[in-house]
C-alpha atoms as a PDB file:
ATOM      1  CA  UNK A   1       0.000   0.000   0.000  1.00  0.00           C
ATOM      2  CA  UNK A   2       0.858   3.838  -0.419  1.00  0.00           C
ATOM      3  CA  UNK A   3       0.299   5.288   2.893  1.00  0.00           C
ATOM      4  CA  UNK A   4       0.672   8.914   4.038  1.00  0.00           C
ATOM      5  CA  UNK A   5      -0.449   8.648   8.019  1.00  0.00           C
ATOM      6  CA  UNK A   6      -0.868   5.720  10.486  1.00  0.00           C
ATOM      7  CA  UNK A   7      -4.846   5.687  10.085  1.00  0.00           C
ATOM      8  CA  UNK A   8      -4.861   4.370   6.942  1.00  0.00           C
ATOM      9  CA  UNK A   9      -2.611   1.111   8.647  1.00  0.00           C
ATOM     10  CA  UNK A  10      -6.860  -0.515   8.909  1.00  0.00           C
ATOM     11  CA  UNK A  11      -7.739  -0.109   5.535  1.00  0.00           C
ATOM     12  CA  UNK A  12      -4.584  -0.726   3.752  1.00  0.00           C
ATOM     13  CA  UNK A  13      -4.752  -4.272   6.048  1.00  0.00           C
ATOM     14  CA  UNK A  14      -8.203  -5.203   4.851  1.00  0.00           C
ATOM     15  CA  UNK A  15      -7.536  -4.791   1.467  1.00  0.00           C
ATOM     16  CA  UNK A  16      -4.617  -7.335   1.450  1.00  0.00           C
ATOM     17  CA  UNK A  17      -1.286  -5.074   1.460  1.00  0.00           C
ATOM     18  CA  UNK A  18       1.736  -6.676   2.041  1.00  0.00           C
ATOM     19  CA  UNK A  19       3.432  -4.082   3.783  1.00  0.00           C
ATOM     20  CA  UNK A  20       4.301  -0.326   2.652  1.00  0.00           C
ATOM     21  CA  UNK A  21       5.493   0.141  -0.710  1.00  0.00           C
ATOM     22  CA  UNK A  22       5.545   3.992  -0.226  1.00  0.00           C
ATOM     23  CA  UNK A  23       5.198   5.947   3.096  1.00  0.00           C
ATOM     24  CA  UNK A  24       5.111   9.372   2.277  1.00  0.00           C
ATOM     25  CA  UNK A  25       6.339  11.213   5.490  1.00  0.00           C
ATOM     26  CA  UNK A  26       5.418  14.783   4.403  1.00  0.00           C
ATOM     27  CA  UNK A  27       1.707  14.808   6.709  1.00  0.00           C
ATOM     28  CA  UNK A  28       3.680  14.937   9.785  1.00  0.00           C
ATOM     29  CA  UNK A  29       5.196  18.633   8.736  1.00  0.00           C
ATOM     30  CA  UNK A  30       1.902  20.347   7.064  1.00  0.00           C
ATOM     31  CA  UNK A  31      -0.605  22.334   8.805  1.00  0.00           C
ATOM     32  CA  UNK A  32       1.434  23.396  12.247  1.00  0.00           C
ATOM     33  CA  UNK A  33       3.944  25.760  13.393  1.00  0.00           C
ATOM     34  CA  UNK A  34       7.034  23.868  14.295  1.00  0.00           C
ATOM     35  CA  UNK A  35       8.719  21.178  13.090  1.00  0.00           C
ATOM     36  CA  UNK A  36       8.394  17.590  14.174  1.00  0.00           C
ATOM     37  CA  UNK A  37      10.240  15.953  16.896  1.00  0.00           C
ATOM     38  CA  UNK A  38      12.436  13.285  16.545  1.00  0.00           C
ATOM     39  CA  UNK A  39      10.341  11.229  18.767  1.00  0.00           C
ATOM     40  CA  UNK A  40       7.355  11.886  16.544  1.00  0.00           C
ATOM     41  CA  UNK A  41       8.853  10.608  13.809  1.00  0.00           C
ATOM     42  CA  UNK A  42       9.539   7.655  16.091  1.00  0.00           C
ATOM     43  CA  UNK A  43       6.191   7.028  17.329  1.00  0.00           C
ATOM     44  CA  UNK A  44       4.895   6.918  13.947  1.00  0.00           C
ATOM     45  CA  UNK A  45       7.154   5.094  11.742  1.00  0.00           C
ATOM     46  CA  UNK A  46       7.416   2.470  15.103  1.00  0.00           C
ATOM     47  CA  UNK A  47       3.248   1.978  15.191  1.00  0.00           C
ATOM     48  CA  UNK A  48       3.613   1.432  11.316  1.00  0.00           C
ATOM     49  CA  UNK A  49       6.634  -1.229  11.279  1.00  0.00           C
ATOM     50  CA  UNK A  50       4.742  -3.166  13.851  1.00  0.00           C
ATOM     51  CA  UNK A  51       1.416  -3.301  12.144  1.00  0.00           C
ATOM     52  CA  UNK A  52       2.851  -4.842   9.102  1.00  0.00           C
ATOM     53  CA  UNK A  53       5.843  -7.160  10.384  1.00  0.00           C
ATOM     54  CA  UNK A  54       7.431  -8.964   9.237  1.00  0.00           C
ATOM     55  CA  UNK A  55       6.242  -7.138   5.694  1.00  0.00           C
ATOM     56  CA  UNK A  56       8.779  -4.556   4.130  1.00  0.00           C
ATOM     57  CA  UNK A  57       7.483  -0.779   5.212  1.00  0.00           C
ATOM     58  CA  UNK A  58       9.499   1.709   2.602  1.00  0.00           C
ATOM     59  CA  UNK A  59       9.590   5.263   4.680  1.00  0.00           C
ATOM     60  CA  UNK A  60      10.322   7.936   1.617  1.00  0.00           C
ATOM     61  CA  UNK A  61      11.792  10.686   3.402  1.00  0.00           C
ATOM     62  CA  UNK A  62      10.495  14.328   3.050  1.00  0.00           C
ATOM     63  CA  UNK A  63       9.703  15.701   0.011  1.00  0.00           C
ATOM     64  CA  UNK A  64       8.578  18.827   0.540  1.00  0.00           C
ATOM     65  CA  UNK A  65       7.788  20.715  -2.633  1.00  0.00           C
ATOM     66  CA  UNK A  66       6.570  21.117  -6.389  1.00  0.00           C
ATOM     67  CA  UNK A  67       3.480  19.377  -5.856  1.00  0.00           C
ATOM     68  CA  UNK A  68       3.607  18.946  -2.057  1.00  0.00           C
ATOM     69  CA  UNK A  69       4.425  22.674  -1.060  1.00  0.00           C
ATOM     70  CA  UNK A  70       4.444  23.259   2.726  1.00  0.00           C
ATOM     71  CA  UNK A  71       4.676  26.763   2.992  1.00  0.00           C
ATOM     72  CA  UNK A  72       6.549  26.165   6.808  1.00  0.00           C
ATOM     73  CA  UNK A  73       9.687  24.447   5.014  1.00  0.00           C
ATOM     74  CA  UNK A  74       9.706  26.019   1.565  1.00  0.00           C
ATOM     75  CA  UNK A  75       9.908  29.290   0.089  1.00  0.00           C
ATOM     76  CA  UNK A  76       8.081  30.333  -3.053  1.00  0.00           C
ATOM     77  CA  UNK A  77       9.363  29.261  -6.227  1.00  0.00           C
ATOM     78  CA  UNK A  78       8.834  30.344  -9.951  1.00  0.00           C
ATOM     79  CA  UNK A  79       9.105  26.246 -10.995  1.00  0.00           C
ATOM     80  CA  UNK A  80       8.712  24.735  -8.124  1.00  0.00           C
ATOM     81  CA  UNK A  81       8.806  20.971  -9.798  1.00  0.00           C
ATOM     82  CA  UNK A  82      12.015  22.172 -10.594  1.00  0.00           C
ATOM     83  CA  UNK A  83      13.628  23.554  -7.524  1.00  0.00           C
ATOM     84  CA  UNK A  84      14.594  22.729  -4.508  1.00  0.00           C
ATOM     85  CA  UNK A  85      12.521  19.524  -3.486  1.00  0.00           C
ATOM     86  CA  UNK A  86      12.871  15.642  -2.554  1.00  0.00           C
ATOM     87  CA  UNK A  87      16.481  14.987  -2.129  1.00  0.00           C
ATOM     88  CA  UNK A  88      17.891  18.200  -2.810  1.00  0.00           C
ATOM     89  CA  UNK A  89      15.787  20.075   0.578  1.00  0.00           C
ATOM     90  CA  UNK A  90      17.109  17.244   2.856  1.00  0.00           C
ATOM     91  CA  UNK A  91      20.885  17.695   1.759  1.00  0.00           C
ATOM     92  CA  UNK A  92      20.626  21.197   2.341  1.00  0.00           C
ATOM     93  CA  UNK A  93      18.578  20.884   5.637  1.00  0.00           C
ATOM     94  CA  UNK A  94      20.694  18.386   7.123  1.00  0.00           C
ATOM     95  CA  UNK A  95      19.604  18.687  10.575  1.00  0.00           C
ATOM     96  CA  UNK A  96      15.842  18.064   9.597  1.00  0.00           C
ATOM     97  CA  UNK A  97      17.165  14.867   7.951  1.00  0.00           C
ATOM     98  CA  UNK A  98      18.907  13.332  10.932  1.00  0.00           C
ATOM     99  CA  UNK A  99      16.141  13.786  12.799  1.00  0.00           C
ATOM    100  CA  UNK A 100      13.885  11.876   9.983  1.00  0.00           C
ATOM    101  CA  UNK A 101      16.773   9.326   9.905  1.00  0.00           C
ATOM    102  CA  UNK A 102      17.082   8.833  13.255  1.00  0.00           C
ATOM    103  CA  UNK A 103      13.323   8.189  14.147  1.00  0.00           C
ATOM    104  CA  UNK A 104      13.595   5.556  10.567  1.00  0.00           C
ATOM    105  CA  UNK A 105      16.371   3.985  12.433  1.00  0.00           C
ATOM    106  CA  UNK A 106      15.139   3.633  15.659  1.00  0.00           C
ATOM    107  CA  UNK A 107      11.720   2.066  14.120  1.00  0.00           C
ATOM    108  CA  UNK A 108      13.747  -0.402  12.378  1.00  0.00           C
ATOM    109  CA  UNK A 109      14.255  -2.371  15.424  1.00  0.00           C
ATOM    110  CA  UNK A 110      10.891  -3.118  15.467  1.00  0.00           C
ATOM    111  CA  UNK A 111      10.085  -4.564  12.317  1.00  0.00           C
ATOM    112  CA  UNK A 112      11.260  -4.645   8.464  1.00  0.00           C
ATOM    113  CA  UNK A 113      11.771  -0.850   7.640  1.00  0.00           C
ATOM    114  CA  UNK A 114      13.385   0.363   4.375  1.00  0.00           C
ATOM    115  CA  UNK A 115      14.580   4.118   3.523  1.00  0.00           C
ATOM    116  CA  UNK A 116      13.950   6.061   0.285  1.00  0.00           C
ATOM    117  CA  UNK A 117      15.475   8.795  -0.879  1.00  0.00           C
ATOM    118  CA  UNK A 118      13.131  11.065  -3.379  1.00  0.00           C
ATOM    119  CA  UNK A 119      13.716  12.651  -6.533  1.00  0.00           C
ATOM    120  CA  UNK A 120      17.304  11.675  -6.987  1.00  0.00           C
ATOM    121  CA  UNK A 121      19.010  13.481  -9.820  1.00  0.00           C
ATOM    122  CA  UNK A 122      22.390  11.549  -9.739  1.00  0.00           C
ATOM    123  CA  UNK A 123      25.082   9.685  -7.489  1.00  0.00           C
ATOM    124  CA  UNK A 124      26.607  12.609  -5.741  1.00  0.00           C
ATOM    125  CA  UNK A 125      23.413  12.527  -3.973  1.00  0.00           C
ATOM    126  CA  UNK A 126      22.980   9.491  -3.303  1.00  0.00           C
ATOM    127  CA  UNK A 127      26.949   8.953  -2.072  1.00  0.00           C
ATOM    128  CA  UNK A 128      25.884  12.890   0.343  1.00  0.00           C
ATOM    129  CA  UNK A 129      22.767  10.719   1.799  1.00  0.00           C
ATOM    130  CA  UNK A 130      24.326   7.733   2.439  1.00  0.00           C
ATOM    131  CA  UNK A 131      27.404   9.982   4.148  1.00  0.00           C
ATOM    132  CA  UNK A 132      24.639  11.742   7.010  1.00  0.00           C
ATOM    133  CA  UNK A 133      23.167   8.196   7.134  1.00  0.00           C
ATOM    134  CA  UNK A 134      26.462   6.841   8.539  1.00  0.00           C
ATOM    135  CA  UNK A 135      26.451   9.756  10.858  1.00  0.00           C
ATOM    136  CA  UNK A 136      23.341   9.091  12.180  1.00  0.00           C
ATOM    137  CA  UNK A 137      24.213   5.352  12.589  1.00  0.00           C
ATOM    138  CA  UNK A 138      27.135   6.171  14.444  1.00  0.00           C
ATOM    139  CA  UNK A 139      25.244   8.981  16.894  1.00  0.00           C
ATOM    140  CA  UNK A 140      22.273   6.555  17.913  1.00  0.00           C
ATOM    141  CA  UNK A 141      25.694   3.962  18.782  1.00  0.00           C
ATOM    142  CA  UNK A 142      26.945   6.090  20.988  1.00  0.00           C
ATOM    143  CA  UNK A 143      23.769   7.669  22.474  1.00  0.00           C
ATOM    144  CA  UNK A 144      23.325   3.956  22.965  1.00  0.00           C
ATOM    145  CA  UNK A 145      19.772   3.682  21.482  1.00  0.00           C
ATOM    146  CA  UNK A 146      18.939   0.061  19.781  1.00  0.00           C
ATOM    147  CA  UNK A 147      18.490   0.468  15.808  1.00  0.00           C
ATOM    148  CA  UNK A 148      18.572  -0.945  12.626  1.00  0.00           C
ATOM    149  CA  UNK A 149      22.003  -1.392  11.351  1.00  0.00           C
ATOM    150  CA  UNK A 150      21.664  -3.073   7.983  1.00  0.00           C
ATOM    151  CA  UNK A 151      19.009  -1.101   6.759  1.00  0.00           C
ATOM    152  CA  UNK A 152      18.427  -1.296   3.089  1.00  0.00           C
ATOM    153  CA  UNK A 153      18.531   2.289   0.920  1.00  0.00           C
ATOM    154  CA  UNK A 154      16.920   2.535  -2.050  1.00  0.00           C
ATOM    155  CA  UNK A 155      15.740   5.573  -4.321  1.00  0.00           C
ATOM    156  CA  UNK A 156      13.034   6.805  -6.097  1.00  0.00           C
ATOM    157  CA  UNK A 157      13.788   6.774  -9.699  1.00  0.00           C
ATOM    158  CA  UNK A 158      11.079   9.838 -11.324  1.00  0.00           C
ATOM    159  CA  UNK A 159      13.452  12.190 -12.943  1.00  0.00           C
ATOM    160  CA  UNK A 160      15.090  11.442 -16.552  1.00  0.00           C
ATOM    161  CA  UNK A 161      18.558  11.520 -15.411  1.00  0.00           C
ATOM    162  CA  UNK A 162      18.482   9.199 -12.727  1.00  0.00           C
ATOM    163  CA  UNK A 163      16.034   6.590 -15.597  1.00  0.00           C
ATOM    164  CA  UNK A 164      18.612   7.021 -17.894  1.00  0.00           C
ATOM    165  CA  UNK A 165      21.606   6.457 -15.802  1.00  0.00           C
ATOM    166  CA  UNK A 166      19.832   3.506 -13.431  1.00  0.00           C
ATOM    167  CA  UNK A 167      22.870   1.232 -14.327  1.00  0.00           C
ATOM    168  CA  UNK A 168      25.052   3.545 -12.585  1.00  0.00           C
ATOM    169  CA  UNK A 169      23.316   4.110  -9.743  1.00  0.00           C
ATOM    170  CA  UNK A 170      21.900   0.444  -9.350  1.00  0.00           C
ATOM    171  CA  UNK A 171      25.897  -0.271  -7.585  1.00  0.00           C
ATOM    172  CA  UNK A 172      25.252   2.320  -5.169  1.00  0.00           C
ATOM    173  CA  UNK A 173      21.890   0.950  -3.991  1.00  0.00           C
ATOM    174  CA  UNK A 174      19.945  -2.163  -2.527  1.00  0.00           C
ATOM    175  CA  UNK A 175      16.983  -1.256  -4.539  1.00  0.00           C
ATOM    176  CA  UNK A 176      14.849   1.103  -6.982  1.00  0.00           C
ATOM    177  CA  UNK A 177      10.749   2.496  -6.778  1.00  0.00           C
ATOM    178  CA  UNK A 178       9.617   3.547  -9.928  1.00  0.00           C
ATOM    179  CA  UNK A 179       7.748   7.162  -9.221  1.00  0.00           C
ATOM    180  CA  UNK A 180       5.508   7.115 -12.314  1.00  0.00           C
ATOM    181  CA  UNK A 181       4.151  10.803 -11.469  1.00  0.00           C
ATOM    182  CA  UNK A 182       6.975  12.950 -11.258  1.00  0.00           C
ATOM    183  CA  UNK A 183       8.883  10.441 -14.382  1.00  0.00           C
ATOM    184  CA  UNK A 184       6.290  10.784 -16.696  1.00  0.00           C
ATOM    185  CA  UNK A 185       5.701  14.695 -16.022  1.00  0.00           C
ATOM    186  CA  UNK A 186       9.379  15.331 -16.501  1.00  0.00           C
ATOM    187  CA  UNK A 187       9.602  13.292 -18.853  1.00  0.00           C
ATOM    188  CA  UNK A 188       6.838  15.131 -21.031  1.00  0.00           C
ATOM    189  CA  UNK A 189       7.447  18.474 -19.995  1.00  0.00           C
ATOM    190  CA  UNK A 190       4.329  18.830 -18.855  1.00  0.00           C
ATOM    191  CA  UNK A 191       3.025  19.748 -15.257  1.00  0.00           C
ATOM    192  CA  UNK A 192       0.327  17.544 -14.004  1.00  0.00           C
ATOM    193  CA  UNK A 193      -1.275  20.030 -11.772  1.00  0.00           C
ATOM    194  CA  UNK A 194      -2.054  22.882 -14.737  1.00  0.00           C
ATOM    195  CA  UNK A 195      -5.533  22.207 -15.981  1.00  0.00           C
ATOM    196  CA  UNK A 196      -4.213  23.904 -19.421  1.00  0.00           C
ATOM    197  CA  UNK A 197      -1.824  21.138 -20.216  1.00  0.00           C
ATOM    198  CA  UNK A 198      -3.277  17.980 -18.201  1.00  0.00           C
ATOM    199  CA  UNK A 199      -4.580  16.341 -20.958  1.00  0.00           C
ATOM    200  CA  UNK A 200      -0.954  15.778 -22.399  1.00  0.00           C
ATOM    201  CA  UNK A 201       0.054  13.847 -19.135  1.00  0.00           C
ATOM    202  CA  UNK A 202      -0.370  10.414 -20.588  1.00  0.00           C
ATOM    203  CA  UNK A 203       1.068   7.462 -18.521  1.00  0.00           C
ATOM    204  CA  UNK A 204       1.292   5.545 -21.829  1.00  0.00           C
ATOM    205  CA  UNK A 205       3.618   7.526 -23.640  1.00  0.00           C
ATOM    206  CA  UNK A 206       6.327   5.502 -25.959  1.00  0.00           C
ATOM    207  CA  UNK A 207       8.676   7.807 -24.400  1.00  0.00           C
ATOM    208  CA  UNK A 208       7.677   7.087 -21.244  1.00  0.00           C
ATOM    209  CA  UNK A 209       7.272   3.788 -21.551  1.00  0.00           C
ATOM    210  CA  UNK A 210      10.644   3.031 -22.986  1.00  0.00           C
ATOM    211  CA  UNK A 211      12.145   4.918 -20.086  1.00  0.00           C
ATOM    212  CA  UNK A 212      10.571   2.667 -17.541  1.00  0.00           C
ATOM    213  CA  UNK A 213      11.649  -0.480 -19.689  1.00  0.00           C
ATOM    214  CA  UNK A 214      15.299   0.989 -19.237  1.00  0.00           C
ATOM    215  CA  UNK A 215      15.075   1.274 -15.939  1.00  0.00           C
ATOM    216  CA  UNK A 216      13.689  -2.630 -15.010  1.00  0.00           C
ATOM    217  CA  UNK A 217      16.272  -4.235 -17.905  1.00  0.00           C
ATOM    218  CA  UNK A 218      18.914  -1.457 -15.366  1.00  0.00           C
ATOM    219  CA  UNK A 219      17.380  -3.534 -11.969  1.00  0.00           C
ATOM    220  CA  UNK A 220      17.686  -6.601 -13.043  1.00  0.00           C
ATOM    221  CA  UNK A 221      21.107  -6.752 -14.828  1.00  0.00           C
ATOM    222  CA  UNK A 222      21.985  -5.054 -11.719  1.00  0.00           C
ATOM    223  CA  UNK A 223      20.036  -7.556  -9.754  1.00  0.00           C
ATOM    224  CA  UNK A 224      18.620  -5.583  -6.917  1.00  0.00           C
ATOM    225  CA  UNK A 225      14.625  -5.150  -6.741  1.00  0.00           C
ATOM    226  CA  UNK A 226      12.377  -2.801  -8.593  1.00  0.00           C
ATOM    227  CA  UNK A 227       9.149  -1.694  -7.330  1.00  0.00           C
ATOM    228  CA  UNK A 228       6.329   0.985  -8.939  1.00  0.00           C
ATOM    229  CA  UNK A 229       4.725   3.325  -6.290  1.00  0.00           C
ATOM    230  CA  UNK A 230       3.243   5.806  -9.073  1.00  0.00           C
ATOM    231  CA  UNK A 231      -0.323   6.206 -10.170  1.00  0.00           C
ATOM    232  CA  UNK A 232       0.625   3.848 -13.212  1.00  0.00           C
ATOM    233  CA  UNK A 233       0.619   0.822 -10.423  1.00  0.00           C
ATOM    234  CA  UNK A 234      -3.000   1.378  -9.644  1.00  0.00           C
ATOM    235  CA  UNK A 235      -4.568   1.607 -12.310  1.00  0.00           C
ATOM    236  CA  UNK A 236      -5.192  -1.649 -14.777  1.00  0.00           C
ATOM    237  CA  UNK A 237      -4.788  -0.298 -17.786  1.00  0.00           C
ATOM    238  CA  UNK A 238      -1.234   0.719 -16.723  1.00  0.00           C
ATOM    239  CA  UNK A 239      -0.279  -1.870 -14.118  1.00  0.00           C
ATOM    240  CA  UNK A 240      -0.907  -3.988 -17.264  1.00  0.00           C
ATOM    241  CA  UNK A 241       1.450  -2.672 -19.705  1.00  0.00           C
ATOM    242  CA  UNK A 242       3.970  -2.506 -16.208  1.00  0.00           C
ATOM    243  CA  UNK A 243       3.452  -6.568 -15.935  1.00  0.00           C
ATOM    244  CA  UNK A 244       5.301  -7.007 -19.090  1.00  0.00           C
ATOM    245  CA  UNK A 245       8.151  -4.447 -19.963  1.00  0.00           C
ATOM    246  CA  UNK A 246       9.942  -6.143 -17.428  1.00  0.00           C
ATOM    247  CA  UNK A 247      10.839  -7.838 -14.065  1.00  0.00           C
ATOM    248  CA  UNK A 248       9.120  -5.863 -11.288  1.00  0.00           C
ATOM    249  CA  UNK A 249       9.230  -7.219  -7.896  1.00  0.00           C
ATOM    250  CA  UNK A 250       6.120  -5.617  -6.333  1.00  0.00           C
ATOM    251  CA  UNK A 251       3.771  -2.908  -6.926  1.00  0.00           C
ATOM    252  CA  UNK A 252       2.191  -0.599  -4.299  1.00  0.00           C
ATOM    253  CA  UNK A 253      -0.961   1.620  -4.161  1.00  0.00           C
ATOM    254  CA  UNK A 254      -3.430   3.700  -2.521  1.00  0.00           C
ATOM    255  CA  UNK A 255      -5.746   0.365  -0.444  1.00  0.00           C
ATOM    256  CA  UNK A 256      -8.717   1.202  -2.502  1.00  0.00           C
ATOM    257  CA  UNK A 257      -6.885   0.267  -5.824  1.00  0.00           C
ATOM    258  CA  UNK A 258      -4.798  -3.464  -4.574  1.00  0.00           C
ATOM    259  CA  UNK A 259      -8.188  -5.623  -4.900  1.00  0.00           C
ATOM    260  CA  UNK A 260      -9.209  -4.301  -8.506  1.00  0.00           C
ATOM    261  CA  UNK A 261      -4.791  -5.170  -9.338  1.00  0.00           C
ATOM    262  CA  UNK A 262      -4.936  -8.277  -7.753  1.00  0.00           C
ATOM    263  CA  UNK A 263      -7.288  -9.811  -9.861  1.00  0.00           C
ATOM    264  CA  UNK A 264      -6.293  -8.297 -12.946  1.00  0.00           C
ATOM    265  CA  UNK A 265      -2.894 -10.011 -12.265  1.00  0.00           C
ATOM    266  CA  UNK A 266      -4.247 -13.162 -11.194  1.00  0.00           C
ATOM    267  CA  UNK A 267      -6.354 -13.563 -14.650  1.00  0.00           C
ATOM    268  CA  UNK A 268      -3.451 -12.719 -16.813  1.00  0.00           C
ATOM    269  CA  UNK A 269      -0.361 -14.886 -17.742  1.00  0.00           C
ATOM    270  CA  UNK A 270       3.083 -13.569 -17.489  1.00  0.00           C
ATOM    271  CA  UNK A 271       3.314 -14.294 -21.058  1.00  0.00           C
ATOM    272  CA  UNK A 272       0.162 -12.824 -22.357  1.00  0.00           C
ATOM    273  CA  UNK A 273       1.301  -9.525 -20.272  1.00  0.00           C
ATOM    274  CA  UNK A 274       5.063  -9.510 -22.098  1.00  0.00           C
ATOM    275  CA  UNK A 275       3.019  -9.931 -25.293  1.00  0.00           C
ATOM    276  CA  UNK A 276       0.641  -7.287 -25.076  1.00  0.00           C
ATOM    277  CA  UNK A 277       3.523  -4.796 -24.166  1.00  0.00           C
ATOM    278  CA  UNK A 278       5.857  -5.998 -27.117  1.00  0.00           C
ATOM    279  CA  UNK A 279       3.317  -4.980 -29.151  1.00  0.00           C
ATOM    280  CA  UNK A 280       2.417  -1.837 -27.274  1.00  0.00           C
ATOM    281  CA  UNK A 281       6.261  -0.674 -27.547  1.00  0.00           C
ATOM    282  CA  UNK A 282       6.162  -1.022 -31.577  1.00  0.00           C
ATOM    283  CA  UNK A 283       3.056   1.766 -31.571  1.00  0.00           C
ATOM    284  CA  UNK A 284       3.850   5.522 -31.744  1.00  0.00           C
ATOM    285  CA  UNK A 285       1.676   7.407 -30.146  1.00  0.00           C
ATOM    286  CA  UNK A 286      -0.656   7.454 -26.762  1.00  0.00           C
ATOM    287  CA  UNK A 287      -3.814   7.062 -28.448  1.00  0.00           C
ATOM    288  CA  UNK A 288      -2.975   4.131 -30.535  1.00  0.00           C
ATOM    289  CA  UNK A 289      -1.263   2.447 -27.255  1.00  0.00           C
ATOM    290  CA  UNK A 290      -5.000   3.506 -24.996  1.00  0.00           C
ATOM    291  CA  UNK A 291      -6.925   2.074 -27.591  1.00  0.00           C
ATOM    292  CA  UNK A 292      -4.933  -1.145 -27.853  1.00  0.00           C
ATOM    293  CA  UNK A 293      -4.915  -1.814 -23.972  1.00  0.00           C
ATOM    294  CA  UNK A 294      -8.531  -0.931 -23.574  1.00  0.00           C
ATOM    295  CA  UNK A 295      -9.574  -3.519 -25.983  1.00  0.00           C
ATOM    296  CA  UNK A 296      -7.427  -6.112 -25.042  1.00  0.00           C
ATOM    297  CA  UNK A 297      -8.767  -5.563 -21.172  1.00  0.00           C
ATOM    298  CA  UNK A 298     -12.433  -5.024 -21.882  1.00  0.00           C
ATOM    299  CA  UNK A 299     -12.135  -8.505 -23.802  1.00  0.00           C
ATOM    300  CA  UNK A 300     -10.522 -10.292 -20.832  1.00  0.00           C
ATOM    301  CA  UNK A 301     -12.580  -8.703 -18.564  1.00  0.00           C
ATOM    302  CA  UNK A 302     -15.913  -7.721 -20.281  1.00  0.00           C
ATOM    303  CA  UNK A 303     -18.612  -8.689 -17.442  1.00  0.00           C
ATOM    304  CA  UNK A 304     -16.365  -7.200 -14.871  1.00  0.00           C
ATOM    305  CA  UNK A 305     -17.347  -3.822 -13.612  1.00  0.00           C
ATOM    306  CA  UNK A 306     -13.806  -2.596 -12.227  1.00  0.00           C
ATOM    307  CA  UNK A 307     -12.865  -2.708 -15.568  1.00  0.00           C
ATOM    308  CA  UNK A 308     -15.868  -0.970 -17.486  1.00  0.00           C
ATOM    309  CA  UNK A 309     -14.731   2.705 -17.521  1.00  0.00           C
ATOM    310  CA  UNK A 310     -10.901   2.730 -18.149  1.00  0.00           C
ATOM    311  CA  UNK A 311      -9.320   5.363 -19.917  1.00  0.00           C
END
């Protein structure tokens, strides 16, 4: 499941998830006046691990900005998809980031806890993260304080240079979480949140869609895992196409979409799915790709309603 806050832990439960594919942390700093104690982080991520052991929980940490603006950590920005956001905020407020790290840490000893970092550009950042991240390892060691030491890192690949360089940063890395959103609006050029251009955000763009075969062929040379946590997961139409450009090791999703994505896997064969999106990758534009994939889902799964009104 893709959580954002500790009550969705019910739902996400009843609807099957096997743990956390995507824990976005940035709820604990919107709509107050200070910043977040360590020990709130703690409680949090802690109630979260121990819902879902011994099931992987993937914190994300902040990413504060573009789309997620919280006007307490970030400044106004001409292009704020384009500033300072994901990654980049945490390596230049480092002291917010040990505190994140610290409470990730400590919650690890309770259960199977992973850390993301967001919208990583290259592996300078990646090398700066991993730097504070020893830091913080070796401060909760001497403060004494019981934590995961062998905690797997992975990163959020969403922007073009990190897709197009994955093989590089696959070495640095235990694993990779496909961020669908932010790939495919870079990607395209085009910002999802302005009504004026919304309708050229398509998820099944050829150039999107070779990107994201890149990036699992990347994974799985490299072999560390490869999840999706984008919108493209949830959705059949997409999660379809996803099935078959390559090896993907999970997929995660808001609760209300894993029942819908379960059966649609569970009624397809692994083959059928590779053959579709062969087929898909040889067509040159979005329409001619939505068209294809709507037909061949409506025929597979014509007297089910989930699948009636896809687009």
């Amino acid at each position: 499941a893709n959580i954002e806050t500790n009550l969705e832990i019910p739902l996400a439960k009843r609807q099957g998830a096997q743990g956390v594919g995507l824990f976005r942390t940035e709820y604990l700093f919107m709509n107050r006046q200070d910043l977040p104690s360590e020990e709130e982080h703690f409680q949090l991520y802690k109630e979260t691990v121990e819902s879902f052991a011994p099931d992987p929980v993937i914190i994300r940490t902040m990413d504060a900005g573009g789309d997620k603006i919280n006007p307490k950590l970030s400044k106004i920005e001409a292009n704020p998809a384009l500033g300072l956001r994901g990654i980049r905020y945490s390596l230049k407020e480092q002291d917010i980031f040990k505190d994140q790290l610290r409470a990730i840490l400590r919650a690890g000893h309770f259960g199977n806890v992973k850390i993301m970092y967001p919208l990583v550009s290259g592996l300078e950042e990646i090398q700066k993260a991993n730097e504070i991240l020893e830091e913080v390892k070796e401060s909760l060691s001497r403060d004494g304080i019981p934590f995961k030491k062998n905690v797997e890192v992975g990163i959020m690949i969403e922007t073009p240079s990190a897709a197009v360089i994955a093989d590089m940063l696959a070495s640095a890395v235990d694993f990779f979480s496909i961020g669908t959103n932010d790939l495919i609006q870079y990607v395209l050029a085009v910002d999802r949140t302005n009504e004026m251009v919304a309708s050229l955000y398509q998820p099944l763009h050829p150039s999107a869609l070779r990107l994201i075969e890149l990036i699992l062929k990347s994974a799985e040379k490299a072999d560390i895992e490869v999840s999706v946590c984008g919108s493209m997961g949830g959705n059949p139409l997409t999660a379809l196409i996803l099935l078959g450009l390559g090896k993907i090791d999970s997929i995660s999703m808001y609760a209300h979409s894993l029942p819908k994505i379960k059966k649609m896997i569970r009624n397809i064969s692994l083959k059928d799915a590779k053959d579709i999106s062969s087929h898909v990758l040889s067509l040159s534009t979005f329409k001619e790709i939505n068209n294809y994939v709507n037909i061949e889902l409506k025929n597979r799964f014509s007297d089910d309603s989930n699948f009636a009104h896809l687009n």
